[in-house]
C-alpha atoms as a PDB file:
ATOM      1  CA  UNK A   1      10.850 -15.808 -17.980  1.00  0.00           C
ATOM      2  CA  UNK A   2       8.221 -13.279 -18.340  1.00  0.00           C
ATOM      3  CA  UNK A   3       7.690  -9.909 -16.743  1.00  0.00           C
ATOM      4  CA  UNK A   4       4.791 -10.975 -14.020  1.00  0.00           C
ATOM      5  CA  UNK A   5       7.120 -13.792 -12.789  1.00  0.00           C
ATOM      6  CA  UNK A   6      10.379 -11.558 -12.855  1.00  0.00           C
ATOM      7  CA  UNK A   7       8.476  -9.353 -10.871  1.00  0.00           C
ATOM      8  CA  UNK A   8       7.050 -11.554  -8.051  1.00  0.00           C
ATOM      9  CA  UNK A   9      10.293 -13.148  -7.488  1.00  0.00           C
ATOM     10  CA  UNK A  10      11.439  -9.716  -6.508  1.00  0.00           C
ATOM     11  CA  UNK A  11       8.415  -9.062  -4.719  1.00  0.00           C
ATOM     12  CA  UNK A  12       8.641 -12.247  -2.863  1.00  0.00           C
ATOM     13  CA  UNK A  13      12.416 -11.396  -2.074  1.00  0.00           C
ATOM     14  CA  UNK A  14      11.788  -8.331  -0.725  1.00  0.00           C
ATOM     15  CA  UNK A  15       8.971  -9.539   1.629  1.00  0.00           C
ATOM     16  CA  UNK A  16      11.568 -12.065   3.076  1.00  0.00           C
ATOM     17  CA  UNK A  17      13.903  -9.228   3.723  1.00  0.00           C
ATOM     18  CA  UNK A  18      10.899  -6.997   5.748  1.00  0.00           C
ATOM     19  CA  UNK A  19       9.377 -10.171   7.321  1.00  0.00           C
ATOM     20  CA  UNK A  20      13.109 -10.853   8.613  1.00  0.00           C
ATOM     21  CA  UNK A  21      13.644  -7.683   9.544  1.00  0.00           C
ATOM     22  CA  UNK A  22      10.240  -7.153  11.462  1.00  0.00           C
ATOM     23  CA  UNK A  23      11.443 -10.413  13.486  1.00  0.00           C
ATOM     24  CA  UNK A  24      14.705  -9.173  14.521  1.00  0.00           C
ATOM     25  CA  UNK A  25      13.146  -6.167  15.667  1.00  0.00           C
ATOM     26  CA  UNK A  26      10.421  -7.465  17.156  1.00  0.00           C
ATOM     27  CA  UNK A  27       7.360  -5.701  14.950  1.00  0.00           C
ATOM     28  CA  UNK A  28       4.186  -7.213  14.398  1.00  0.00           C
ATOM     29  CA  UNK A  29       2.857  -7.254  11.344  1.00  0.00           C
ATOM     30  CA  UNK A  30      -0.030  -8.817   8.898  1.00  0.00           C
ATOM     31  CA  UNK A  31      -0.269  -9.534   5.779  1.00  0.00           C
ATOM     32  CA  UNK A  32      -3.487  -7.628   4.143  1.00  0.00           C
ATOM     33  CA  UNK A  33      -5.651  -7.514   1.631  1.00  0.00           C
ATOM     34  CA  UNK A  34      -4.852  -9.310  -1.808  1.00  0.00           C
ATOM     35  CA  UNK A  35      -1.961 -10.637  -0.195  1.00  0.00           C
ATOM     36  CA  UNK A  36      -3.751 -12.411   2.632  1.00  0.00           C
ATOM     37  CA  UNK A  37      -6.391 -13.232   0.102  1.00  0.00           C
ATOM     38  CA  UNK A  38      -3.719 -15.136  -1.994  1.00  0.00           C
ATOM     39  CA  UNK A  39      -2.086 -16.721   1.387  1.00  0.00           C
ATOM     40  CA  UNK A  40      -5.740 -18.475   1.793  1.00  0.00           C
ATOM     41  CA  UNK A  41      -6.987 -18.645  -1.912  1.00  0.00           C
ATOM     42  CA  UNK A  42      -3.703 -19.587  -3.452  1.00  0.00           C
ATOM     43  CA  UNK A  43      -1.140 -19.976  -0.630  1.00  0.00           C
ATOM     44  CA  UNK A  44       0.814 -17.494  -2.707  1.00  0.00           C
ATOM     45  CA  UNK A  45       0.177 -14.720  -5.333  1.00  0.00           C
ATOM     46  CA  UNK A  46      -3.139 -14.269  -6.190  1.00  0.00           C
ATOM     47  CA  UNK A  47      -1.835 -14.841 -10.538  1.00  0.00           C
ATOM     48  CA  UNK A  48      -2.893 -11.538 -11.465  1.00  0.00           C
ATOM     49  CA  UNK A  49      -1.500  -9.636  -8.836  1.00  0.00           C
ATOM     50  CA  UNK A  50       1.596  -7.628  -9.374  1.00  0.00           C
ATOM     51  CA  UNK A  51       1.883  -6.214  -5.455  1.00  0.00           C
ATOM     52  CA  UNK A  52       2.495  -7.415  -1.829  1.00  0.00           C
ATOM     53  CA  UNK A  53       0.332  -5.456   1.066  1.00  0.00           C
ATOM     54  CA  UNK A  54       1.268  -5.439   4.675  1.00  0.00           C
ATOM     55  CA  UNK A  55      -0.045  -3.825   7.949  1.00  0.00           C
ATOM     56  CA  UNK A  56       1.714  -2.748  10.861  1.00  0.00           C
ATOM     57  CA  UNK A  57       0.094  -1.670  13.844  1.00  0.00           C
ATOM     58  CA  UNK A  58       0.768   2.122  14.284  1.00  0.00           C
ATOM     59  CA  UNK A  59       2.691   1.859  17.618  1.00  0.00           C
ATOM     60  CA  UNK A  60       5.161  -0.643  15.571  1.00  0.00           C
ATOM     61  CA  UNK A  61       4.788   1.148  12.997  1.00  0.00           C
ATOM     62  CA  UNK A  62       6.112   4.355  14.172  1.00  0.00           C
ATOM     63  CA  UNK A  63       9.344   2.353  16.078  1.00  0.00           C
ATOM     64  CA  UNK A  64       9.537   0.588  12.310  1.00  0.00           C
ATOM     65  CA  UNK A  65      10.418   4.150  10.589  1.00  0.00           C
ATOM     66  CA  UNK A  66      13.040   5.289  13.305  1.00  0.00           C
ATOM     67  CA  UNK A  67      15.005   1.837  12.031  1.00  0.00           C
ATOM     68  CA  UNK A  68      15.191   2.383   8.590  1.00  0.00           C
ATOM     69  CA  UNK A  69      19.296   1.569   9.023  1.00  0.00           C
ATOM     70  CA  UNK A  70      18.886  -1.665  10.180  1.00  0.00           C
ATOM     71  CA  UNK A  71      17.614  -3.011   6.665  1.00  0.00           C
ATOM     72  CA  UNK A  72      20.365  -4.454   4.417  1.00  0.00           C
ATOM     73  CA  UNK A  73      22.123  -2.269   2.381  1.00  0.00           C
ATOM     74  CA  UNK A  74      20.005  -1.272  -0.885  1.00  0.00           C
ATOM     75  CA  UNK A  75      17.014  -1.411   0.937  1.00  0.00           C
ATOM     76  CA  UNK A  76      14.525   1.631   2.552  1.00  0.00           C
ATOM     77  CA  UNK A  77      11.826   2.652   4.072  1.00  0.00           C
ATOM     78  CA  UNK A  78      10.034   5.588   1.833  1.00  0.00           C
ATOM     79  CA  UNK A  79       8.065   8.043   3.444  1.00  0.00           C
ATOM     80  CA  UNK A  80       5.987  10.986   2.127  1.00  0.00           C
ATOM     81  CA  UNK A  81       8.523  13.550   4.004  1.00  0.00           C
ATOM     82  CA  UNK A  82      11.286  11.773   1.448  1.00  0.00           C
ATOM     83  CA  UNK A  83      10.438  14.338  -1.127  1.00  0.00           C
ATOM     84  CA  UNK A  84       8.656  15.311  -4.214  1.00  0.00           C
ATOM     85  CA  UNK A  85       9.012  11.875  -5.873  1.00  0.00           C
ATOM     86  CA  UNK A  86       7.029  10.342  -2.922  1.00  0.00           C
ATOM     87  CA  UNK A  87       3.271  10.442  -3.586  1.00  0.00           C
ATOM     88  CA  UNK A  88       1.649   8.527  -1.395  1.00  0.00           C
ATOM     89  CA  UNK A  89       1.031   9.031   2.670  1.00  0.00           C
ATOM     90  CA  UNK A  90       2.310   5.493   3.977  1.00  0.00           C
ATOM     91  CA  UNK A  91       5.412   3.799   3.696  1.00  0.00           C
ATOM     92  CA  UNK A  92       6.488   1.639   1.060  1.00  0.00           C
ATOM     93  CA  UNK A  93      10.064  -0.166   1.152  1.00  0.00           C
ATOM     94  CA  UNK A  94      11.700   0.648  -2.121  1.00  0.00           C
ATOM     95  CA  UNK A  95      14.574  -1.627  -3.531  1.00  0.00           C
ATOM     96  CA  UNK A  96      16.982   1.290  -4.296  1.00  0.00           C
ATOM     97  CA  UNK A  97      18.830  -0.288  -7.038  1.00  0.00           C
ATOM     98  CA  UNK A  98      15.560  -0.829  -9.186  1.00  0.00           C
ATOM     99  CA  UNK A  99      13.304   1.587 -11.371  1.00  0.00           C
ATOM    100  CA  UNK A 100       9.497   1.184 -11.006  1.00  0.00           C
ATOM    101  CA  UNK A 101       7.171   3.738 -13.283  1.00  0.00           C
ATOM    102  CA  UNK A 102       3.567   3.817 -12.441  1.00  0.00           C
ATOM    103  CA  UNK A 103       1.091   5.684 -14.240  1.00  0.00           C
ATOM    104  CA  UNK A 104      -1.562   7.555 -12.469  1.00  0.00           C
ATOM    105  CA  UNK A 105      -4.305   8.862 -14.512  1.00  0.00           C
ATOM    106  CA  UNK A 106      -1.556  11.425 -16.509  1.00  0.00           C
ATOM    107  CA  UNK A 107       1.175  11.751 -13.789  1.00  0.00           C
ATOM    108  CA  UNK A 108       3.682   9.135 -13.475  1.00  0.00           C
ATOM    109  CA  UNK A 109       5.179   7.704 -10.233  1.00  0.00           C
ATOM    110  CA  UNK A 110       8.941   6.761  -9.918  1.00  0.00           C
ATOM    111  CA  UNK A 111      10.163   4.995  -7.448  1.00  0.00           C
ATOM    112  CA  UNK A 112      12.022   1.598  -6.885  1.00  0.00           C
ATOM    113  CA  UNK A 113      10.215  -1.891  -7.088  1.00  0.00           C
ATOM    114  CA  UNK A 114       8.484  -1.818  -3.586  1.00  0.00           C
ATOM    115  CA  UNK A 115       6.039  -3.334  -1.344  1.00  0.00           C
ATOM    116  CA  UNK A 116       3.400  -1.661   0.701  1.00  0.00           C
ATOM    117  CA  UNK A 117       3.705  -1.348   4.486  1.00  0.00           C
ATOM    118  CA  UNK A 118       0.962   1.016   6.033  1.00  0.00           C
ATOM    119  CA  UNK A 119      -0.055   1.728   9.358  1.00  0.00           C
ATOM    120  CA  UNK A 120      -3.319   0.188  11.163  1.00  0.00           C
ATOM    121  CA  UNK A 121      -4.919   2.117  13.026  1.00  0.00           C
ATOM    122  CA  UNK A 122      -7.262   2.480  15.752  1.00  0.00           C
ATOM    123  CA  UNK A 123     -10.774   4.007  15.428  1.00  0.00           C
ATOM    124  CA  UNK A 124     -13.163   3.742  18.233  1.00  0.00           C
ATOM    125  CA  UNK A 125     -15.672   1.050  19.701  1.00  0.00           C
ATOM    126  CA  UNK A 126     -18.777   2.314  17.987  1.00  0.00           C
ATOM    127  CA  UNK A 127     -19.411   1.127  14.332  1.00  0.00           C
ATOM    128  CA  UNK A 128     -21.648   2.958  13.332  1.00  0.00           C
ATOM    129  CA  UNK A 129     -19.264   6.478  14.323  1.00  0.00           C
ATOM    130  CA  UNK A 130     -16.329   4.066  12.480  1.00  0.00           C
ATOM    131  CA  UNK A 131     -18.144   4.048   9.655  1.00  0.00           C
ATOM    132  CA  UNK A 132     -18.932   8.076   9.717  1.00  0.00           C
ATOM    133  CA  UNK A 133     -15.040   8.607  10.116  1.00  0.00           C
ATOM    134  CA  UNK A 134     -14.400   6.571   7.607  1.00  0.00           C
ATOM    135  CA  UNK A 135     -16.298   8.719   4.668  1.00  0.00           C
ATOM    136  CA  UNK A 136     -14.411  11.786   5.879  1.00  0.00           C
ATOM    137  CA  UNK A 137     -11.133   9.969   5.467  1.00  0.00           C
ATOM    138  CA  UNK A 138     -12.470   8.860   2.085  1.00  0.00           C
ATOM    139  CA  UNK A 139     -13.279  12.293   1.538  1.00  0.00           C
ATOM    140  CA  UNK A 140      -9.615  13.827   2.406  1.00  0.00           C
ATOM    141  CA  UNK A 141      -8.218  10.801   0.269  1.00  0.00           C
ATOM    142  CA  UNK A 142     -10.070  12.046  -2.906  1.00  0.00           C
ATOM    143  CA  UNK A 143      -8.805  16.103  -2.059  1.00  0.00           C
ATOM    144  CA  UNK A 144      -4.830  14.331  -1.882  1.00  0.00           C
ATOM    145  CA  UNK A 145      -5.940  12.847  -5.590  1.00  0.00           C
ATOM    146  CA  UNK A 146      -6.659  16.266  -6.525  1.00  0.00           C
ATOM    147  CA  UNK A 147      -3.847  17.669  -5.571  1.00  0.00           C
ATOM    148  CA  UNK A 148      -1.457  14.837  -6.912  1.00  0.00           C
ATOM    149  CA  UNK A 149      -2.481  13.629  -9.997  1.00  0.00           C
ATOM    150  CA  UNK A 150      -3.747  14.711 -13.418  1.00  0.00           C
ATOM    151  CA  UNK A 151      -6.597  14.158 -15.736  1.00  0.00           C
ATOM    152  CA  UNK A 152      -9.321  11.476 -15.712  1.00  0.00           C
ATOM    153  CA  UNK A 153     -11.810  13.446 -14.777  1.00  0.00           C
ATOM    154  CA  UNK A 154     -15.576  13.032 -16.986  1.00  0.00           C
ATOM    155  CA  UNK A 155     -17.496  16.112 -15.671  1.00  0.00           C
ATOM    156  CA  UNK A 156     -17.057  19.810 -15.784  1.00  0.00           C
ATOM    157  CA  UNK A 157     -17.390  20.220 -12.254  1.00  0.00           C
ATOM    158  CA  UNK A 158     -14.693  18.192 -11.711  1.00  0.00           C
ATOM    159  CA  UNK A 159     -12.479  19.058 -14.385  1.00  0.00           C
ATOM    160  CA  UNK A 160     -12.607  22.660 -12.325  1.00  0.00           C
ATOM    161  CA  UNK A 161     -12.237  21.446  -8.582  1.00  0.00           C
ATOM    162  CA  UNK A 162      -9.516  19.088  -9.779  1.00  0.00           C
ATOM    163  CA  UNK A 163      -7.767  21.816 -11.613  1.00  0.00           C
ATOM    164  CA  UNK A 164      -8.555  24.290  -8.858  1.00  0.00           C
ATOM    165  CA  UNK A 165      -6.886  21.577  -6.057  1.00  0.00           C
ATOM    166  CA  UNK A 166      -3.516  21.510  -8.505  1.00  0.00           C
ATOM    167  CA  UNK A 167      -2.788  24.950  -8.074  1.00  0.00           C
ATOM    168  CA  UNK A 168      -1.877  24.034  -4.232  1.00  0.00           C
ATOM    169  CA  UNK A 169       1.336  23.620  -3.495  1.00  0.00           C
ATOM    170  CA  UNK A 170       2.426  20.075  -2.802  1.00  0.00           C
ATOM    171  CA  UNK A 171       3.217  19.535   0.740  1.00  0.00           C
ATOM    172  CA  UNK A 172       3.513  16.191   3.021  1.00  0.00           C
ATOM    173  CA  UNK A 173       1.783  17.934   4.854  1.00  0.00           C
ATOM    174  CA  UNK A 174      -1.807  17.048   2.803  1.00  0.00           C
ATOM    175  CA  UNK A 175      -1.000  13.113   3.869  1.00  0.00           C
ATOM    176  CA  UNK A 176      -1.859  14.025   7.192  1.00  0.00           C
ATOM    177  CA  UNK A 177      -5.382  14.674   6.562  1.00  0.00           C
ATOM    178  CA  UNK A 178      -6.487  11.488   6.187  1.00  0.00           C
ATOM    179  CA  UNK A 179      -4.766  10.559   9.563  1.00  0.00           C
ATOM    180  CA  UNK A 180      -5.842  13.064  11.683  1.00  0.00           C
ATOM    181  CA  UNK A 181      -9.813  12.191  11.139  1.00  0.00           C
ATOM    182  CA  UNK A 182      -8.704   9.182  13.769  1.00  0.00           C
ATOM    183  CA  UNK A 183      -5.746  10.787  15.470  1.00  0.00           C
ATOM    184  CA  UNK A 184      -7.588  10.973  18.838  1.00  0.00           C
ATOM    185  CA  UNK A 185      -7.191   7.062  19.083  1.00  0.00           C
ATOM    186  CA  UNK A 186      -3.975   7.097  19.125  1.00  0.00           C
ATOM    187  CA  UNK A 187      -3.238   4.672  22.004  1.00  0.00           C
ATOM    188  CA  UNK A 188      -6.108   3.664  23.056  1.00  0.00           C
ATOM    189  CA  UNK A 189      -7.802   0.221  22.731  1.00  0.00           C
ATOM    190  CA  UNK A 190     -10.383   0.102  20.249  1.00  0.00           C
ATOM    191  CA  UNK A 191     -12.504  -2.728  19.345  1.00  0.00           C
ATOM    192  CA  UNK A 192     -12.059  -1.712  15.680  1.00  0.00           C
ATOM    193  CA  UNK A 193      -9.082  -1.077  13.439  1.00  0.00           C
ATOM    194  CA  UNK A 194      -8.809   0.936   9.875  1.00  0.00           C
ATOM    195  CA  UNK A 195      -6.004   0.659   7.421  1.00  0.00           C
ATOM    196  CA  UNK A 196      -6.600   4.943   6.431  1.00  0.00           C
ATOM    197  CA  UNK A 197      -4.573   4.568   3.403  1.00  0.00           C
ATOM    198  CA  UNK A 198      -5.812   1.048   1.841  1.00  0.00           C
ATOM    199  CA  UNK A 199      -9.401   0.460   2.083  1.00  0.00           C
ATOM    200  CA  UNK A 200     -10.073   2.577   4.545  1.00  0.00           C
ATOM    201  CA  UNK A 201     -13.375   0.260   6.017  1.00  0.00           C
ATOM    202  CA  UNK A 202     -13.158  -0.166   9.873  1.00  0.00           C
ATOM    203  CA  UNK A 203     -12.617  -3.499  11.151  1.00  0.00           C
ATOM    204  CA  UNK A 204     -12.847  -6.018  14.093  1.00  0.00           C
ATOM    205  CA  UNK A 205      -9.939  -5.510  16.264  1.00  0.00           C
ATOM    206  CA  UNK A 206     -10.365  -9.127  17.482  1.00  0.00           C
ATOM    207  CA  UNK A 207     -10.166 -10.656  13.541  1.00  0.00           C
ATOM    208  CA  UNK A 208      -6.448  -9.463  13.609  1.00  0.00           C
ATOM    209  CA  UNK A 209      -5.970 -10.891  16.547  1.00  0.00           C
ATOM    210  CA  UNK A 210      -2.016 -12.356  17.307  1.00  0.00           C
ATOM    211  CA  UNK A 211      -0.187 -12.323  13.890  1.00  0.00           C
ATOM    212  CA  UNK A 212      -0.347 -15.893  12.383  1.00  0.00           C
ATOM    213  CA  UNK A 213       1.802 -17.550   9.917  1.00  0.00           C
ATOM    214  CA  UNK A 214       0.500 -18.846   6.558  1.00  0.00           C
ATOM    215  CA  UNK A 215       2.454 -20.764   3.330  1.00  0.00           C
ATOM    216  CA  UNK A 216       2.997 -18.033   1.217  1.00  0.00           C
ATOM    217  CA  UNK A 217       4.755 -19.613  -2.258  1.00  0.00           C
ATOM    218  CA  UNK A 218       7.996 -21.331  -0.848  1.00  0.00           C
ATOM    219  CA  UNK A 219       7.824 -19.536   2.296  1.00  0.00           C
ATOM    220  CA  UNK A 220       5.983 -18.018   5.131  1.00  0.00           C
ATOM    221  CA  UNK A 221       4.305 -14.408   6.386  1.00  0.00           C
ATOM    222  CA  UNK A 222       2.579 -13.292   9.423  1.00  0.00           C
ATOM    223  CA  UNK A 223      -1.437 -13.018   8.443  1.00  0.00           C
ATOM    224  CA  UNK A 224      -4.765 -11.746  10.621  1.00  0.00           C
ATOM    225  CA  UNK A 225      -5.181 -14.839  13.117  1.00  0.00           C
ATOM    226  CA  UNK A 226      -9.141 -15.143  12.163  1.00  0.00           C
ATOM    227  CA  UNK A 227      -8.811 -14.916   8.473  1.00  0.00           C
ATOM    228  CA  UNK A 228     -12.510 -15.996   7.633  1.00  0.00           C
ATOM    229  CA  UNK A 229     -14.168 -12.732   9.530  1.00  0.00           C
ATOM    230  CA  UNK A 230     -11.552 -10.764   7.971  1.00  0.00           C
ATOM    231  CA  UNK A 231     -11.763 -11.882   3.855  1.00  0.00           C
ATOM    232  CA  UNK A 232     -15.636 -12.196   4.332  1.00  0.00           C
ATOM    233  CA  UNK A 233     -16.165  -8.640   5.505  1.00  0.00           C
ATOM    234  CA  UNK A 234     -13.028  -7.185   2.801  1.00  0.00           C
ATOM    235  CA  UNK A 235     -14.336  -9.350  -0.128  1.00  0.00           C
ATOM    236  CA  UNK A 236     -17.849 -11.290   0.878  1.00  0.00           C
ATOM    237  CA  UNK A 237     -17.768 -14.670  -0.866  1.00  0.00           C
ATOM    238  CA  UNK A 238     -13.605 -14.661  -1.386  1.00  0.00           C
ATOM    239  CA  UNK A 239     -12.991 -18.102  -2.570  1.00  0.00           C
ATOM    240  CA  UNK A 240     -15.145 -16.858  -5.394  1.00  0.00           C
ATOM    241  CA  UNK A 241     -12.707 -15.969  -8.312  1.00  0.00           C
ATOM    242  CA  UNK A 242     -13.810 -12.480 -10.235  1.00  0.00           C
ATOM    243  CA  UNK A 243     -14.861 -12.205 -13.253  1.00  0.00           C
ATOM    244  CA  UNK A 244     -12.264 -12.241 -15.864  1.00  0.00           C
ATOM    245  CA  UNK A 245     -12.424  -8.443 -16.727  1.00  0.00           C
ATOM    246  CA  UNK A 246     -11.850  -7.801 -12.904  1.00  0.00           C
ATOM    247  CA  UNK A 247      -8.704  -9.456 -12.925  1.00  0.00           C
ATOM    248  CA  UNK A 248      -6.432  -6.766 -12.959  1.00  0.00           C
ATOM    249  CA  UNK A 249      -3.042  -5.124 -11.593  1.00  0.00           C
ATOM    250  CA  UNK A 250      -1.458  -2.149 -11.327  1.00  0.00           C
ATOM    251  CA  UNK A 251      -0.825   0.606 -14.551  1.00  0.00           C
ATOM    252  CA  UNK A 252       2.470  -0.738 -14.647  1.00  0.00           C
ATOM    253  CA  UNK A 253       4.414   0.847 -17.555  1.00  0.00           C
ATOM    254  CA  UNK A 254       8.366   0.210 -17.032  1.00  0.00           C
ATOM    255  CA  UNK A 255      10.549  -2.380 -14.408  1.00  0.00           C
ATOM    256  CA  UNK A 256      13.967  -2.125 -14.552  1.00  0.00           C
ATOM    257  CA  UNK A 257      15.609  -4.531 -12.295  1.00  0.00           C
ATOM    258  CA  UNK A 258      19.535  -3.149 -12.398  1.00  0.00           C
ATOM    259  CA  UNK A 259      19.282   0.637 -11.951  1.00  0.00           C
ATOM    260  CA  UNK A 260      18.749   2.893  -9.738  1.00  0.00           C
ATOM    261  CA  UNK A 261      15.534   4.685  -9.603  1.00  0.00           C
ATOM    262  CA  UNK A 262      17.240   7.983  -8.532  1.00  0.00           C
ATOM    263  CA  UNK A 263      19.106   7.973 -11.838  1.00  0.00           C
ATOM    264  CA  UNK A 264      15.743   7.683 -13.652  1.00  0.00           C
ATOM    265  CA  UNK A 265      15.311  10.383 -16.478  1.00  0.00           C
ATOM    266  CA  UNK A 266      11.416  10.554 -17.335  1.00  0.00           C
ATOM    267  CA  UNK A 267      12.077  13.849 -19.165  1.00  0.00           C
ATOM    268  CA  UNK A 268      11.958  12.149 -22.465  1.00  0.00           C
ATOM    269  CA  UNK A 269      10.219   8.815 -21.060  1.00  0.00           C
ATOM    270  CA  UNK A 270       7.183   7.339 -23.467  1.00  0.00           C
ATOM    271  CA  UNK A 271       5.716   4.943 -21.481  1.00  0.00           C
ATOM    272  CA  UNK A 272       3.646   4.116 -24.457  1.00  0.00           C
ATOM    273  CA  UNK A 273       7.046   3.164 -26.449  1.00  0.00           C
ATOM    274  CA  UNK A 274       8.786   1.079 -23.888  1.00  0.00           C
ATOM    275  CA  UNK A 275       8.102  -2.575 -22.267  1.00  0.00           C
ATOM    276  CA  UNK A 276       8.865  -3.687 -19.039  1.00  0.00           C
ATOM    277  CA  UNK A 277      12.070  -5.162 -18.486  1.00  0.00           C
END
């Protein structure tokens, strides 16, 4: 059995543990992007994807991170207050007794196999101000980058403000920027919804509607109930399959499926000399 199989089987476990879990405690959630792609497309994995993306509106989402002890044992929820090995500002549920290395640019992210879980959010009833918000949350986004990772850059000028962002200390702290370009919705009704951390592009309300379920390889998960409006606007013509130099996953560079990811050395790590397991 190869790695990309090995690794959606785990994937797909995991995302019967969180969709059981959001049942018993009554959260809504959707699946989003590639992953509701590949529910419609595929009625599973889209074949080169190596991830599993869901959305949880941020009133469930918040009651979702105060229950972290109901998942089964070897199972969390991983938040950016978790520490320095956390680099991202949602929540991603980590299988603690796995190793996952990611590379980012030069910095590499360790953590345990894991799928995504962020908050959706509202943002108004005007588009066009949506869409305004939006590029300052882009904005904040690319400052976190700066701060976080390493390298990459092609231009002087930002060689220097990239360097220059790096000597700030690293803080949870800079995950709230993003957040708080649309924390004045909090609570209210909007007629459009963002998803800060993901794509960040506001949104019908009304496309996510009352979560729906859809096959999803030998199961099911909860999806946007009018699918069409939401693929069109997040990928135009989506039954359309890229082009073959598009089709692409994460910078995976080591899966270990029987330790810990807290035990992980990377002192002496190549990621260059090892496979995934």
């Amino acid at each position: 059995m190869n790695d990309a199989v090995l690794l959606k089987q785990k994937l797909l476990e995991m995302a019967k543990v969180f969709h059981k879990f959001c049942q018993e405690n009554d959260i809504k959630y959707y699946m989003l992007g590639g992953t509701m792609l590949g529910a419609i497309r595929h009625k599973g994995f889209i074949p080169w994807d190596d991830d599993i993306d869901f959305g949880v509106p941020r009133k469930d989402y918040d009651r979702m991170l105060t229950l972290r002890d109901k998942l089964p044992d070897g199972y969390t929820f991983n938040v950016p207050s978790d520490g320095k090995h956390f680099k991202y500002g949602f929540c991603k549920m980590y299988d603690e007794n796995t190793t996952y290395v990611e590379s980012g640019q030069d910095t590499l992210f360790v953590g345990g196999v894991f799928i995504d879980v962020f908050p959706l959010d509202e943002i108004g009833d005007d588009l066009q101000k949506a869409n305004k918000l939006s590029k300052k949350i882009h904005t904040k986004k690319r400052i976190i980058s700066g701060i976080y990772q390493k390298g990459g850059r092609t231009t002087f000028l930002k060689t220097v403000v990239a360097r220059c962002l790096q000597i700030l200390p690293e803080s949870p702290k800079w995950f709230d920027m993003p957040y708080n370009v649309i924390k004045k919705f909090k609570g209210k009704s909007s007629l459009y919804w963002i998803n800060v951390y993901g794509a960040a592009q506001p949104l019908p309300a009304k496309c996510f509607g009352e979560p729906k379920l859809y096959d999803f390889e030998d199961t099911q998960f909860y999806g946007v109930e009018d699918y069409d409006t939401y693929l069109k606007l997040s990928f135009g013509d989506y039954m359309q399959l890229p082009p073959e130099e598009e089709r692409k996953g994460h910078s995976i560079c080591y899966v270990d499926y029987n330790n810990p990811y807290k035990k992980f050395d990377k002192t002496n790590f190549n990621k260059d000399s090892l496979k995934k397991e």
